[in-house]
Protein backbone atom coordinates (compact mmCIF):
# COMPACT_ATOMS: atom_id res chain seq x y z
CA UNK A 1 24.98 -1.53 -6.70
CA UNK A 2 25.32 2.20 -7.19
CA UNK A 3 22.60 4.54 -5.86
CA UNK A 4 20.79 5.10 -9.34
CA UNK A 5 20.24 1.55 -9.92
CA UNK A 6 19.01 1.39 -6.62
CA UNK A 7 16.25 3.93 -7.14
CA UNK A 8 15.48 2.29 -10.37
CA UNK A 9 15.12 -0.62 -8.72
CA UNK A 10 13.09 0.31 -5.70
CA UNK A 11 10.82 2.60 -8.28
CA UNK A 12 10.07 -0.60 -10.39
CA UNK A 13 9.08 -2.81 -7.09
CA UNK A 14 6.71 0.10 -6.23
CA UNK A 15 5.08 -0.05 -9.79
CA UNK A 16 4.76 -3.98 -9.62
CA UNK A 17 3.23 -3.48 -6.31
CA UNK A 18 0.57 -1.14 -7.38
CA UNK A 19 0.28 -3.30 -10.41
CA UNK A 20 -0.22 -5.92 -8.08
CA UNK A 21 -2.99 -4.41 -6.10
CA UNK A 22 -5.48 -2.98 -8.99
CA UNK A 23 -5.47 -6.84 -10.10
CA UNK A 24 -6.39 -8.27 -6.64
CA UNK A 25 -8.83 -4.72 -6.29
CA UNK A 26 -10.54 -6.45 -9.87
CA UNK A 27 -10.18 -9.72 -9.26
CA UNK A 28 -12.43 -9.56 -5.73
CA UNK A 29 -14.70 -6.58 -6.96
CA UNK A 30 -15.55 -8.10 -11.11
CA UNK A 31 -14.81 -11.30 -11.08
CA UNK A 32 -16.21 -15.08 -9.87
CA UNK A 33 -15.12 -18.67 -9.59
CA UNK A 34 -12.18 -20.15 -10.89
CA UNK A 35 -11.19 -16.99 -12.83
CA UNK A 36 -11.23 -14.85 -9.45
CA UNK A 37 -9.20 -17.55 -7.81
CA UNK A 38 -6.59 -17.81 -10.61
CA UNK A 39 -6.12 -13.77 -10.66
CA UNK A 40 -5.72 -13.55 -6.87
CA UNK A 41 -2.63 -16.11 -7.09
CA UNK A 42 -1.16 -14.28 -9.79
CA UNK A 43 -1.30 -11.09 -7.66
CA UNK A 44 0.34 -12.52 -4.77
CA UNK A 45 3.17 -14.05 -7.35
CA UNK A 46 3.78 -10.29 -8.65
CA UNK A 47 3.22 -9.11 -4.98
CA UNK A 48 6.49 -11.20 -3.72
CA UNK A 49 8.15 -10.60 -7.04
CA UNK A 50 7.89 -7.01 -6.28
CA UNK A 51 8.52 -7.88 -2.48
CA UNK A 52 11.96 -9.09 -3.58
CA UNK A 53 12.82 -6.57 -5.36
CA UNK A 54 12.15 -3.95 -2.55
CA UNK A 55 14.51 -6.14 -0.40
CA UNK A 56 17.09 -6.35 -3.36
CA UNK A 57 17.08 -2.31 -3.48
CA UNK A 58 17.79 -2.21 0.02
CA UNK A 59 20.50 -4.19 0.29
């Protein structure tokens, strides 16, 4: 992989990250019940996604 894909890469894992975080952030601070419990799994889904694609820009 050449170095600009790399950064592209590593710069979209970042984003999906943050992404990740302001949905846990609203999930534990606005919401209740089954809807807060459904929004934290899908953070930690888009968490690893992002996860993996931090590993995948390192390699």
């Amino acid at each position: 992989m050449d170095p600009m894909t790399k950064m592209w890469l590593s710069l979209i894992a970042i984003l999906v990250m943050g992404l990740s975080v302001f949905l846990i952030t609203f999930a534990r601070s606005k919401t209740k019940g089954l809807l807060r419990a459904l929004l934290s799994v899908v953070a930690f889904v888009i968490m690893l996604i992002g996860l993996l694609g931090g590993v995948a820009s390192i390699m």
